[in-house]
N, C-alpha and C. Protein backbone atom coordinates (compact mmCIF):
# COMPACT_ATOMS: atom_id res chain seq x y z
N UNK A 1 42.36 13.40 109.92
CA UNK A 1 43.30 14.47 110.20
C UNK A 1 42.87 15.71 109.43
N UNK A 2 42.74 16.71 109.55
CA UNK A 2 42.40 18.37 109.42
C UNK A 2 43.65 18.63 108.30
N UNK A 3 43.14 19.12 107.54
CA UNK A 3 44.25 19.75 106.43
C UNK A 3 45.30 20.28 107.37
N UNK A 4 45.22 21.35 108.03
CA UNK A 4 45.89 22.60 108.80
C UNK A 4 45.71 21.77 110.16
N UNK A 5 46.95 21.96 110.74
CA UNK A 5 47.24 21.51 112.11
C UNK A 5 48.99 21.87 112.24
N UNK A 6 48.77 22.40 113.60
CA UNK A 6 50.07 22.27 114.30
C UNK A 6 50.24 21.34 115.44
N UNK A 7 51.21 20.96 115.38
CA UNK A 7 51.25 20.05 116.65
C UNK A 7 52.61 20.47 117.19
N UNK A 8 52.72 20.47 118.28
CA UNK A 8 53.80 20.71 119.21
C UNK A 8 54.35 19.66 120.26
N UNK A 9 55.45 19.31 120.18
CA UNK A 9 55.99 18.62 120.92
C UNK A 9 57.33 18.76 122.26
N UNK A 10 56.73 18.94 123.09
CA UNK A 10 58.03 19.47 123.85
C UNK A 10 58.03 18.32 125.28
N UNK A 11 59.63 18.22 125.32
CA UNK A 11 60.30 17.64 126.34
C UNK A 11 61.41 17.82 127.12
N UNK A 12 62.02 17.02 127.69
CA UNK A 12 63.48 17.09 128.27
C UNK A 12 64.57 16.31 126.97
N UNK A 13 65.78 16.84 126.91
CA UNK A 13 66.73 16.80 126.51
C UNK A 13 66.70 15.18 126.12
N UNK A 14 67.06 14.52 125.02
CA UNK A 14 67.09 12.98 124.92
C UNK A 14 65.70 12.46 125.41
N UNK A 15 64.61 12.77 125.29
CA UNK A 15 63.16 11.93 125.72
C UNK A 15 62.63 11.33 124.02
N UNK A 16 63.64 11.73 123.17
CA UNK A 16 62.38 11.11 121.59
C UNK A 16 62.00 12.33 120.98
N UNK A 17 61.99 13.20 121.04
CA UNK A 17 60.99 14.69 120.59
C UNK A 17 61.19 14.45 119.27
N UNK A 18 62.58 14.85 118.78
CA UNK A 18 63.20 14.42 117.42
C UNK A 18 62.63 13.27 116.60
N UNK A 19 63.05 12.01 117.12
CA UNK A 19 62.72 11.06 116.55
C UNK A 19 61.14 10.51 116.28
N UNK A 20 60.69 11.14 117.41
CA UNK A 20 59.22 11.15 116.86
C UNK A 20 58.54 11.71 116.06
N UNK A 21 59.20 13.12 115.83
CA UNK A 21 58.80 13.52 114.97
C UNK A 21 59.24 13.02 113.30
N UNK A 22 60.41 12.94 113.06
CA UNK A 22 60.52 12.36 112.15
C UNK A 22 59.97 11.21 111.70
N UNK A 23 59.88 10.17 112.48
CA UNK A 23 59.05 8.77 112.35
C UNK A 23 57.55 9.36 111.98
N UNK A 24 56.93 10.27 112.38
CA UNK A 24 55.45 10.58 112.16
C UNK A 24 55.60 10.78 110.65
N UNK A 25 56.60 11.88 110.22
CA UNK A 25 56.54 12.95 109.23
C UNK A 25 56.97 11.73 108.30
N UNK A 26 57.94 10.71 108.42
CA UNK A 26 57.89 9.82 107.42
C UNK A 26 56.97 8.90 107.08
N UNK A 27 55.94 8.47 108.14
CA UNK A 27 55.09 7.58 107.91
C UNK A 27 54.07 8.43 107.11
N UNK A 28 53.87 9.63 107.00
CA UNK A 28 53.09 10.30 106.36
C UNK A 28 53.37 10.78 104.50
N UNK A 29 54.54 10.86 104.30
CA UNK A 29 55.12 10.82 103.47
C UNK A 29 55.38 9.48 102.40
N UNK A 30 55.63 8.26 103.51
CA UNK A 30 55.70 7.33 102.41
C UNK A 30 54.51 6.87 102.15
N UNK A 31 53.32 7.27 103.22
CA UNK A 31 52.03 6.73 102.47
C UNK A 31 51.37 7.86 101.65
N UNK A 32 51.45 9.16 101.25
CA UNK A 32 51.05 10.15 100.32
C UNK A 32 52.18 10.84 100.16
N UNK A 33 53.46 10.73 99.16
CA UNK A 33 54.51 11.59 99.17
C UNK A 33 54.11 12.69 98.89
N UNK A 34 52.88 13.27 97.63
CA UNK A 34 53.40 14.30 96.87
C UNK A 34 51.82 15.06 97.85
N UNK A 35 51.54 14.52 98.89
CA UNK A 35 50.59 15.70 99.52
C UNK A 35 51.21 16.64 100.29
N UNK A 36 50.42 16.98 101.21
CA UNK A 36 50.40 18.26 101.82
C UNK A 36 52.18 18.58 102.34
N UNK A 37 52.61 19.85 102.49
CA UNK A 37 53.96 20.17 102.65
C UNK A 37 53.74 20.05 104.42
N UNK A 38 55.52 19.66 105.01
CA UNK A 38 55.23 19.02 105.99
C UNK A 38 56.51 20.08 106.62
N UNK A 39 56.82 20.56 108.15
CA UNK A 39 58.14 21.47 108.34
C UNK A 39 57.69 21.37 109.68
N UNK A 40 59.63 20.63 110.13
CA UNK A 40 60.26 20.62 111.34
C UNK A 40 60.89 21.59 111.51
N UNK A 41 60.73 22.31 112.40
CA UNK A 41 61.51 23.48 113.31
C UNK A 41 62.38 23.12 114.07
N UNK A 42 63.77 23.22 114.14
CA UNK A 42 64.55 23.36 115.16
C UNK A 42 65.67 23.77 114.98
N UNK A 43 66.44 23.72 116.43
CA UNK A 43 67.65 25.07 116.21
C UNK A 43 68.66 24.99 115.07
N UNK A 44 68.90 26.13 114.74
CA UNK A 44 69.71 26.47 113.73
C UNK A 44 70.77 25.12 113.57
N UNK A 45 71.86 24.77 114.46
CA UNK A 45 72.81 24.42 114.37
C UNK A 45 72.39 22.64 114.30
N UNK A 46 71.40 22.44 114.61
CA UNK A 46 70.66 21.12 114.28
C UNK A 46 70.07 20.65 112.75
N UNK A 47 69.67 21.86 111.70
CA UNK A 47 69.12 21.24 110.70
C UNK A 47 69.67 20.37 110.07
N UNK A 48 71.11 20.26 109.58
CA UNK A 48 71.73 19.39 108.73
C UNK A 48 71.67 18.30 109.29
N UNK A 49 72.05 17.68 110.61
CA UNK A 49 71.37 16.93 111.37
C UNK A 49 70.35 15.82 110.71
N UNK A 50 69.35 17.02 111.62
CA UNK A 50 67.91 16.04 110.96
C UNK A 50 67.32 16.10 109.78
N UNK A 51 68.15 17.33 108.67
CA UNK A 51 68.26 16.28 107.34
C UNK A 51 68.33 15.04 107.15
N UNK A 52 69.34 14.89 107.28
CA UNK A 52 70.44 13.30 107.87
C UNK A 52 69.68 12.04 107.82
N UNK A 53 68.87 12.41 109.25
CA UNK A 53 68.33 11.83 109.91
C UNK A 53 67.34 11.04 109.05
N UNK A 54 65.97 12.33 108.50
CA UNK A 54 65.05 12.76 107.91
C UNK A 54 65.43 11.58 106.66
N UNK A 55 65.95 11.52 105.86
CA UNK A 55 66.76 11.02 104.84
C UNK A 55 66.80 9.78 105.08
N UNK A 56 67.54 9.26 106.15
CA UNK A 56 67.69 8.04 106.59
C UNK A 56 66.36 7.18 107.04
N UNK A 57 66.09 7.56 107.56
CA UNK A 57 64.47 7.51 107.70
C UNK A 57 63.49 6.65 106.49
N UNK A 58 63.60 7.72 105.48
CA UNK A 58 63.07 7.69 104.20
C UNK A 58 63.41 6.27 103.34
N UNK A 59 64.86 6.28 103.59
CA UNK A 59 65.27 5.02 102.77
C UNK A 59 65.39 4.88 101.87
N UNK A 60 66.24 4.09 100.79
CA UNK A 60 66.87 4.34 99.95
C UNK A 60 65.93 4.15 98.64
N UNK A 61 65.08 3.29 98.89
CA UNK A 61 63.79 2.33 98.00
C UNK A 61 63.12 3.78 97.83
N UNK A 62 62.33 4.20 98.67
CA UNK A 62 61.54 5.77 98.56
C UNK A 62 61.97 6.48 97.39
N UNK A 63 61.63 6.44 96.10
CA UNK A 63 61.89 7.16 94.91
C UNK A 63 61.70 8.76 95.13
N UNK A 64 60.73 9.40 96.09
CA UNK A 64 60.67 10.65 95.89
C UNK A 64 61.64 11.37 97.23
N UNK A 65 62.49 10.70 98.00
CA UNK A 65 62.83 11.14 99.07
C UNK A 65 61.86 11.88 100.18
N UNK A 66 62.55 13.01 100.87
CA UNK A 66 61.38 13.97 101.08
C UNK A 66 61.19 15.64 100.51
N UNK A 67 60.72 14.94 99.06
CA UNK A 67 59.99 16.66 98.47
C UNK A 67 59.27 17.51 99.26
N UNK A 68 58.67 16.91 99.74
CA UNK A 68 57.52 17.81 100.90
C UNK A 68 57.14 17.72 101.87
N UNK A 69 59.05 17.78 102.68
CA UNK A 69 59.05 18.00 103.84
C UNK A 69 60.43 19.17 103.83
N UNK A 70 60.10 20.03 104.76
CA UNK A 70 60.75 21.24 104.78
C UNK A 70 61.68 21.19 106.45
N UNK A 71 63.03 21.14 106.80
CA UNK A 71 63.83 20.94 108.15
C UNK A 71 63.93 22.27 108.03
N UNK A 72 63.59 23.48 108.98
CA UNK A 72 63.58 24.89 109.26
C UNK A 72 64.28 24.95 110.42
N UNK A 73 64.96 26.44 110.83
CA UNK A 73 65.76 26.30 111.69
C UNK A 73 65.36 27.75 112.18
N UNK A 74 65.59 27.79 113.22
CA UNK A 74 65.50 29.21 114.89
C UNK A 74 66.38 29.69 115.28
């Protein structure tokens, strides 16, 4: 994987977009927490959300949560 990468994911309404992304961004995290900084984009009224989500994800065992991952909003 390339230091620098964007990846984009787009679909229809309820297809996974979300959850895939989070599942990626955590599998990346619990195997190198304190590397590279990691940021989901989506709409404003969604971040707390996939905080939530993001969090849940992570699990309770995960000592560093997610430090370096950033939920951004549009």
């Amino acid at each position: 994987m390339a230091d620098t990468s964007i990846e984009v994911i787009m679909g229809r309404a309820g297809s996974g977009k979300t959850h895939r992304c989070l599942s990626d961004m955590a599998k990346v995290m619990k195997a190198a927490p304190l590397s590279k900084p990691l940021f989901i984009i989506v709409p404003d009224h969604d971040t707390y959300r996939v905080e939530c989500s993001l969090a849940e994800m992570m699990g309770a065992e995960n000592g560093f949560g997610f430090v370096g991952a950033q939920v951004l909003g549009f």
